[in-house]
Protein backbone atom coordinates (compact mmCIF):
# COMPACT_ATOMS: atom_id res chain seq x y z
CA UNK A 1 0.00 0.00 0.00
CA UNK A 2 2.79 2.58 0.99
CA UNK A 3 5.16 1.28 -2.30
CA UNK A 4 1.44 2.17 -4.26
CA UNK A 5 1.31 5.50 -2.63
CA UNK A 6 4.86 6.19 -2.91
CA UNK A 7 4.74 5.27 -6.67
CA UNK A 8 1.63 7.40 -7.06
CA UNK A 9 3.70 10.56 -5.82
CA UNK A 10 6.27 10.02 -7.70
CA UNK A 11 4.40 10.31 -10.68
CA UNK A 12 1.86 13.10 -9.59
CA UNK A 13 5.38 15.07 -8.75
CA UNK A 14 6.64 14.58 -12.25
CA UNK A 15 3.02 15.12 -14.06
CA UNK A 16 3.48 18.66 -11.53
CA UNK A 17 6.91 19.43 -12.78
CA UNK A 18 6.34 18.81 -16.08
CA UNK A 19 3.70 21.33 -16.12
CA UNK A 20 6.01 23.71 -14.48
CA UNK A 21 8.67 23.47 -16.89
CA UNK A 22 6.08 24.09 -19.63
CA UNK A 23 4.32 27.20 -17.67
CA UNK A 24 7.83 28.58 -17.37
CA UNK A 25 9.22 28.28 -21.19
CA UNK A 26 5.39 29.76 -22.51
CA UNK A 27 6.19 32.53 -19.80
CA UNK A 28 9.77 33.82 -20.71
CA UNK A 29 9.41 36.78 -21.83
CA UNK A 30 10.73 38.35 -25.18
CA UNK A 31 10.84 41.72 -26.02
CA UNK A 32 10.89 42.73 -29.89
CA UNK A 33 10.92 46.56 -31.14
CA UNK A 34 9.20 47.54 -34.40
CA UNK A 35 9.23 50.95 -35.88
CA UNK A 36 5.53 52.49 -35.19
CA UNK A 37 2.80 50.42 -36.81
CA UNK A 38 1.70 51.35 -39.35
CA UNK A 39 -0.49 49.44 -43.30
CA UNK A 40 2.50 46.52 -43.30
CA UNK A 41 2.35 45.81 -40.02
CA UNK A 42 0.20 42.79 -40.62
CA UNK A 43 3.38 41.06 -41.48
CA UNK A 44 5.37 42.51 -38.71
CA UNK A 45 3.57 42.28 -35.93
CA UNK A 46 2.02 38.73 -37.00
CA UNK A 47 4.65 36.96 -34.70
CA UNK A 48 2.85 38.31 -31.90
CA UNK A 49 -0.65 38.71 -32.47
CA UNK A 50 -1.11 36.11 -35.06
CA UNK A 51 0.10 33.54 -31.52
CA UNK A 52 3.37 32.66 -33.43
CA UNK A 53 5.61 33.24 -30.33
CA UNK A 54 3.41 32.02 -27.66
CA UNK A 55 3.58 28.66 -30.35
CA UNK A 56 7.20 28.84 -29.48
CA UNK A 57 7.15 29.06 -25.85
CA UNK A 58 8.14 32.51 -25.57
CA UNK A 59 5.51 35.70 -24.75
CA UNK A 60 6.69 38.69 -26.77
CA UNK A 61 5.81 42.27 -26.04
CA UNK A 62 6.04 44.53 -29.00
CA UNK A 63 7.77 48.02 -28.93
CA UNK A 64 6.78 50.23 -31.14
CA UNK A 65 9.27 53.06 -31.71
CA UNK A 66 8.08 55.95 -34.60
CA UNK A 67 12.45 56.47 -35.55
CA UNK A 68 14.57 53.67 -35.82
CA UNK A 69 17.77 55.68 -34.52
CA UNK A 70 16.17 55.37 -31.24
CA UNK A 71 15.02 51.66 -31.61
CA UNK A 72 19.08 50.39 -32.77
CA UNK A 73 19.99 52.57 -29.54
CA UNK A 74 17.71 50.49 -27.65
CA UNK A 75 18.57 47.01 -28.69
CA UNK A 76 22.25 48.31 -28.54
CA UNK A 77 21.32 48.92 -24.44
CA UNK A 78 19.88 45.40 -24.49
CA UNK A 79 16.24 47.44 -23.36
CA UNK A 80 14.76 44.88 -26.03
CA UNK A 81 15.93 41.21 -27.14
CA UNK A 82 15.51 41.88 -31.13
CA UNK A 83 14.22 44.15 -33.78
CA UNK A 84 12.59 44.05 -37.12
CA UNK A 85 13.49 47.12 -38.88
CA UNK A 86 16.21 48.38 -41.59
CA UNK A 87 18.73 45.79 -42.46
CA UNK A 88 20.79 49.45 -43.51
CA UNK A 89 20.79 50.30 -39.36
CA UNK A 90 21.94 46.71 -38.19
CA UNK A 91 24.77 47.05 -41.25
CA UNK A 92 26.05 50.55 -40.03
CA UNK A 93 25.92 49.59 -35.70
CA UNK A 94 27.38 46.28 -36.39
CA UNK A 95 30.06 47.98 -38.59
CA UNK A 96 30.35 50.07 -35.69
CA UNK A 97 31.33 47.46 -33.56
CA UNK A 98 28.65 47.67 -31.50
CA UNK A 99 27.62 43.75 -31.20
CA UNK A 100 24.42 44.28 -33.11
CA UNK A 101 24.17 41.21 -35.84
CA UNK A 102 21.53 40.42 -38.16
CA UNK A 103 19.90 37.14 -38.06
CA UNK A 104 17.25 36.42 -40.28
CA UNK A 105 15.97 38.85 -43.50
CA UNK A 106 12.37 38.96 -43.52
CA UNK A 107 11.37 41.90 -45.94
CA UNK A 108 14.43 41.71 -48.50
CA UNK A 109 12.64 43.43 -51.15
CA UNK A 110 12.20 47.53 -50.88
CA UNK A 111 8.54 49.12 -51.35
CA UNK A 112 9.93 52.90 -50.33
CA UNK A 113 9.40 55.55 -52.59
CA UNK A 114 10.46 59.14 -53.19
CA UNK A 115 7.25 61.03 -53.85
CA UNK A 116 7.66 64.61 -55.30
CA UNK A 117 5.45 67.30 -56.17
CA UNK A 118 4.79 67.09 -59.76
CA UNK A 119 6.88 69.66 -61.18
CA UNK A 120 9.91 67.77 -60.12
CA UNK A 121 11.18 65.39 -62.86
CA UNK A 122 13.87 63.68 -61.34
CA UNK A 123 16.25 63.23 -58.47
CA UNK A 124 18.82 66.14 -59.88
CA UNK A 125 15.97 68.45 -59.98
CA UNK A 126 15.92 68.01 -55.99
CA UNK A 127 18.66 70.36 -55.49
CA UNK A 128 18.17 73.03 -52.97
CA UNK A 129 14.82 71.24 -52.63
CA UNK A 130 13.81 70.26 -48.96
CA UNK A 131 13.74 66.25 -48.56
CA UNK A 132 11.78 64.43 -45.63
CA UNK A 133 13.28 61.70 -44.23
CA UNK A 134 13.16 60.20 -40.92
CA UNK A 135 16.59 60.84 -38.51
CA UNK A 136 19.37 60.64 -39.48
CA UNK A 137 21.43 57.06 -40.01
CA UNK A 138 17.45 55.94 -40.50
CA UNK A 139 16.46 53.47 -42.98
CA UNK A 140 14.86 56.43 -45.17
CA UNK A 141 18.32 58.47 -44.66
CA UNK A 142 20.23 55.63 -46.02
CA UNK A 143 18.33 54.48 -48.58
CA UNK A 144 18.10 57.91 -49.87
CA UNK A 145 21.41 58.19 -49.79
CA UNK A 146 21.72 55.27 -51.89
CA UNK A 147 19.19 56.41 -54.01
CA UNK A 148 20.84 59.55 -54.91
CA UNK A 149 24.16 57.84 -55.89
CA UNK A 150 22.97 55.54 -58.51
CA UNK A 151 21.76 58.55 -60.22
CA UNK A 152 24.98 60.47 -59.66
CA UNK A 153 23.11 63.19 -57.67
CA UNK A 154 26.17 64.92 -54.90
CA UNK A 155 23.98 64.33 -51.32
CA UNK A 156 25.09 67.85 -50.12
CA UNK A 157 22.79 69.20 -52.85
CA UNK A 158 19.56 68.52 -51.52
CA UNK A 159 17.83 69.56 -48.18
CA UNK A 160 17.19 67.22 -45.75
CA UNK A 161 14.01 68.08 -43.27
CA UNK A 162 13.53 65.66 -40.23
CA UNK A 163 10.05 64.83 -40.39
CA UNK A 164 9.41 61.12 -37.96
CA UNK A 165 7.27 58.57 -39.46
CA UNK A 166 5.91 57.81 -42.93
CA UNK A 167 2.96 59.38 -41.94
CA UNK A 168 4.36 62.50 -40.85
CA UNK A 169 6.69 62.61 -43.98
CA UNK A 170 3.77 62.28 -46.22
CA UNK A 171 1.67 64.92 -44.71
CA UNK A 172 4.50 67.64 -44.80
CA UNK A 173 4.85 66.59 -48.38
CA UNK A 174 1.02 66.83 -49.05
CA UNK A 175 1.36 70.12 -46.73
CA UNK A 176 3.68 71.82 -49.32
CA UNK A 177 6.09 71.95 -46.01
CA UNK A 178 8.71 69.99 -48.01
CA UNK A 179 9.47 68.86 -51.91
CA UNK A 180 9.62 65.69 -51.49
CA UNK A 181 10.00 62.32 -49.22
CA UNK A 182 10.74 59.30 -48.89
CA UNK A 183 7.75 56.98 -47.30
CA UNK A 184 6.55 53.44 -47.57
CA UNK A 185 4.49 52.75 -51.12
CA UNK A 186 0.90 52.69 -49.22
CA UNK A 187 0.59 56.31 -49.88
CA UNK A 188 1.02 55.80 -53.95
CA UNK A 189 -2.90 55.24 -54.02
CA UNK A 190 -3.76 57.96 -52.40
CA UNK A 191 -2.10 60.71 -52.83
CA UNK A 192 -3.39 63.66 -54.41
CA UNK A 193 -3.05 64.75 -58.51
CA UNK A 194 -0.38 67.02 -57.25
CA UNK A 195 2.03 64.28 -55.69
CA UNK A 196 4.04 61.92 -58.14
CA UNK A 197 6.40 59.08 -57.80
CA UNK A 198 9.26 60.43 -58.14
CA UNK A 199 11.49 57.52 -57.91
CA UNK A 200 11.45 53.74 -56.43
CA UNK A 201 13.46 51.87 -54.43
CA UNK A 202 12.90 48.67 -55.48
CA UNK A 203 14.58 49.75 -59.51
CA UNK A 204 16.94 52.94 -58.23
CA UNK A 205 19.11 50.20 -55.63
CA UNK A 206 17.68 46.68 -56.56
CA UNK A 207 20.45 45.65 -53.75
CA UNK A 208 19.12 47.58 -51.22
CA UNK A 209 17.59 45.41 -48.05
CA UNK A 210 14.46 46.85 -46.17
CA UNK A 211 13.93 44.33 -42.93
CA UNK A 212 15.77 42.03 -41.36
CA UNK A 213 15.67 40.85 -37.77
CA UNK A 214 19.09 41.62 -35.48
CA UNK A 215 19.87 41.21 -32.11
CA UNK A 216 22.69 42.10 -29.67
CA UNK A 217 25.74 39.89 -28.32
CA UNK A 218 24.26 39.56 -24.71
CA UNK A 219 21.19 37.74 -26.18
CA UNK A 220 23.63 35.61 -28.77
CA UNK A 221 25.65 34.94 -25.38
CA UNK A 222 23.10 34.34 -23.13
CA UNK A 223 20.00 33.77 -24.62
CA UNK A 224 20.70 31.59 -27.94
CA UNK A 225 17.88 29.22 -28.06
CA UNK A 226 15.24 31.15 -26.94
CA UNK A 227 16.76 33.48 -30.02
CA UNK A 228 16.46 30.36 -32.36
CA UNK A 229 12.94 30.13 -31.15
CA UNK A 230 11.94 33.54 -31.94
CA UNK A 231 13.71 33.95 -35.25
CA UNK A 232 11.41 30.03 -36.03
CA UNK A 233 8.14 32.07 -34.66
CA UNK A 234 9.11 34.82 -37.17
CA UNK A 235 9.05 32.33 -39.91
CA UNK A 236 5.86 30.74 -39.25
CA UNK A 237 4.81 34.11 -38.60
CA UNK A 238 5.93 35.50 -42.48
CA UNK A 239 4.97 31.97 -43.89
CA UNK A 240 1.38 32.32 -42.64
CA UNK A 241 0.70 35.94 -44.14
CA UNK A 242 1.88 35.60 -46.98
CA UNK A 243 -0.37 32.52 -47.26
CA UNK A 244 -3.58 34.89 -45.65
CA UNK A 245 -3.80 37.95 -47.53
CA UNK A 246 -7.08 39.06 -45.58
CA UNK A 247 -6.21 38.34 -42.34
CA UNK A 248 -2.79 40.06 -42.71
CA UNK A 249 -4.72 43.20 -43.88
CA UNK A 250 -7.35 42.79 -41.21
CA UNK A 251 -4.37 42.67 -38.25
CA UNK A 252 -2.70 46.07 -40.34
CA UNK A 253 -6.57 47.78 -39.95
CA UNK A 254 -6.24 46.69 -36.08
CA UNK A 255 -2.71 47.58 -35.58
CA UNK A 256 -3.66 51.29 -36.72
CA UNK A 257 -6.79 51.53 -36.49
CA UNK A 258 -7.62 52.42 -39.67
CA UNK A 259 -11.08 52.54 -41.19
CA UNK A 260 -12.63 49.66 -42.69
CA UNK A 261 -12.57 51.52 -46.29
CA UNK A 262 -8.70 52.41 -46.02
CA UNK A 263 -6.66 50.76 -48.96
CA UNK A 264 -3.26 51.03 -47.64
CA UNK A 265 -2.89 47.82 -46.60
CA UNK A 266 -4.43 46.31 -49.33
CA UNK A 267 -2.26 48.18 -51.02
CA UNK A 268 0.94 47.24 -50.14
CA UNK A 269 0.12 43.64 -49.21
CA UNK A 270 -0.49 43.02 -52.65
CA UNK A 271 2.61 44.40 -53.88
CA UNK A 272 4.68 42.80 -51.37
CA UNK A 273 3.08 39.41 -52.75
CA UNK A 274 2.94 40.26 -56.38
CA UNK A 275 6.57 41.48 -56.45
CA UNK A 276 7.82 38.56 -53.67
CA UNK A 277 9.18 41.82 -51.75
CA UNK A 278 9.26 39.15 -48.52
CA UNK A 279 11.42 35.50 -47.60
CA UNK A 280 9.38 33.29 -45.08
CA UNK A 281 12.46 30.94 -44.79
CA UNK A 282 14.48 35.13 -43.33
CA UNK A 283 17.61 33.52 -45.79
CA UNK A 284 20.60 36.42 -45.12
CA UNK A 285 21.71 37.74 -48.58
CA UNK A 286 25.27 38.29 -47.35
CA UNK A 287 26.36 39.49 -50.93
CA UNK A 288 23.83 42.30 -50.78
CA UNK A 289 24.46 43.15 -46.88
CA UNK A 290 28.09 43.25 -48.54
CA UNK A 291 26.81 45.60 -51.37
CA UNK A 292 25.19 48.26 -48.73
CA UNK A 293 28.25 48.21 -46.46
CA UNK A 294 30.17 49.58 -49.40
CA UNK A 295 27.28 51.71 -50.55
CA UNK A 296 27.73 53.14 -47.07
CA UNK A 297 31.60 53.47 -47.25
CA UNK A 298 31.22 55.59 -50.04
CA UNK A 299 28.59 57.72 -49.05
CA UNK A 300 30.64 58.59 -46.06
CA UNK A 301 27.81 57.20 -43.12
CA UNK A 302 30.92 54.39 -42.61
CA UNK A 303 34.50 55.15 -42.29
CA UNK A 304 35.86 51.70 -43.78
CA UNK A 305 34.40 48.08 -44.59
CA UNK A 306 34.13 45.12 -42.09
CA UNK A 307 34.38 41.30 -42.62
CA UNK A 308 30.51 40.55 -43.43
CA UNK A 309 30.84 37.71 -41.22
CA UNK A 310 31.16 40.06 -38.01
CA UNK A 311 27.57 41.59 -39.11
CA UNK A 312 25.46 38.15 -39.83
CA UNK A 313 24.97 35.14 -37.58
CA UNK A 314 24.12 32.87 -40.30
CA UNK A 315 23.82 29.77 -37.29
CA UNK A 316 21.21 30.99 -35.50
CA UNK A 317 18.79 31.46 -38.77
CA UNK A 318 19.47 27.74 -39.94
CA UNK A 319 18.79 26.45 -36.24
CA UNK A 320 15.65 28.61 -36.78
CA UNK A 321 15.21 26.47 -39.88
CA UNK A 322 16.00 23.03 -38.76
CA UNK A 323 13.31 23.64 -35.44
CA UNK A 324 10.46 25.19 -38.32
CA UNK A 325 10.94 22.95 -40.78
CA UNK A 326 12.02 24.85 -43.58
């Protein structure tokens, strides 16, 4: 009777434990930082609110940050585990030597455009003209930058005008505040007669990288697998909206809460799916990260080149892979 009883502990105790183990890997807590939400953020925030991470044991709180200077200083901190953001900011603070190291590419393809008033014909004609960008060192900065050296156009000629988010650069655009500016391609279908596309960065610097997701050396050092676990959410995450145009829309409507009758989202999910703008499997394309360190070299945002090895932890994605199957 007592062997019975003992045995019957014994197992209760593990049954207990078990549990325990499994309440504490669903409860460790991961904290990811996202520039502000705004009509893609169906794909960007799907990790969380789509259940991705919970699926992976980890509960992730979302920062949302409107410039990504201040998001690459946070992760840099170690305030937040990982970001989703430029692949240009994670190239320039790992150059830096700042630990920062990108692990998975999840929006290779570039849907920024420079939108002009319509007089303006082309990039040259934006000298002495005032610019919006976000900060400076952002992902709109650099790309700009980029921008205006594949058409030969000397940086110091145009203005630049600090103007936050998309949103806010769009508006001071539409305001006749600035020229011109350099926002996400949602706006294309509704701006007004008076507003042109002016130039695209998907055919100006085919190279170029929009998002990829980066972390810092305490969390490579400390926090590895729960790191491989995230960067597998994030590909179930990309896998499943790609695969579920409306619901990726409908979590973009929630995540800004825009009206039902806004086409933004539409919008830009489509083109991010017609022109295969995003990579479910986050595959590092170390010959273009490669590409946009010397882009940056030359532009003078970098002082000299680094081994491209010191800015990608190629590991940690194909762990990713093996654990999501892909």
């Amino acid at each position: 009777m007592f062997m019975q009883s003992k045995t019957t502990f014994i197992a209760a105790a593990i049954v207990i434990a078990s549990a325990l183990s499994t309440a504490s890997a669903q409860d460790k807590v991961w904290k990811h930082g996202i520039l502000e939400a705004k009509s893609d953020a169906g794909f960007i925030a799907m990790v969380d609110k789509g259940g991705f991470g919970a699926k992976r044991g980890l509960k992730v709180e979302i920062l949302q940050v409107k410039a990504g200077a201040t998001l690459m200083k946070a992760l840099i901190a170690g305030e937040i585990d990982s970001v989703d953001m430029g692949a240009a900011e994670s190239i320039v603070a790992g150059a830096r030597g700042t630990g920062v190291k990108i692990v998975g590419c999840t929006w290779p393809g570039v849907p920024q455009v420079v939108l002009a008033k319509a007089e303006i014909k082309t990039l040259a004609d934006l000298k002495g003209k005032n610019v919006a960008i976000s900060s400076p060192g952002s992902l709109p900065d650099l790309l700009f930058r980029g921008m205006l050296d594949a058409a030969n156009v000397p940086f110091s000629d145009v203005k630049l005008a600090t103007q936050g988010a998309d949103l806010d650069r769009y508006k001071s655009l539409v305001a006749g505040i600035t020229d011109a500016a350099i926002v996400s391609n949602e706006f294309v279908g509704v701006m007004p007669p008076n507003i042109k596309v002016l130039a695209k960065g998907s055919t100006a610097v085919p190279k170029f990288i929009r998002l990829c997701v980066a972390t810092n050396s305490k969390v490579l050092a400390e926090r590895r697998d729960d790191l491989v676990r995230f960067v597998a959410a994030e590909m179930d995450a990309y896998a499943y909206a790609v695969t579920h145009r409306d619901a990726t829309i409908k979590l973009a409507h929630e995540m800004t809460r825009a009206k039902p009758d806004d086409t933004r989202a539409a919008f830009i999910t489509d083109q991010a799916l017609r022109d295969k703008q995003i990579d479910p499997t986050l595959a590092i394309p170390a010959d273009r990260i490669e590409w946009m360190q010397q882009l940056f070299v030359k532009a003078g945002v970098l002082p000299k080149a680094v081994p491209t090895t010191s800015l990608i932890d190629i590991s940690v994605r194909d762990d990713a892979a093996k654990l999501a199957g892909k």
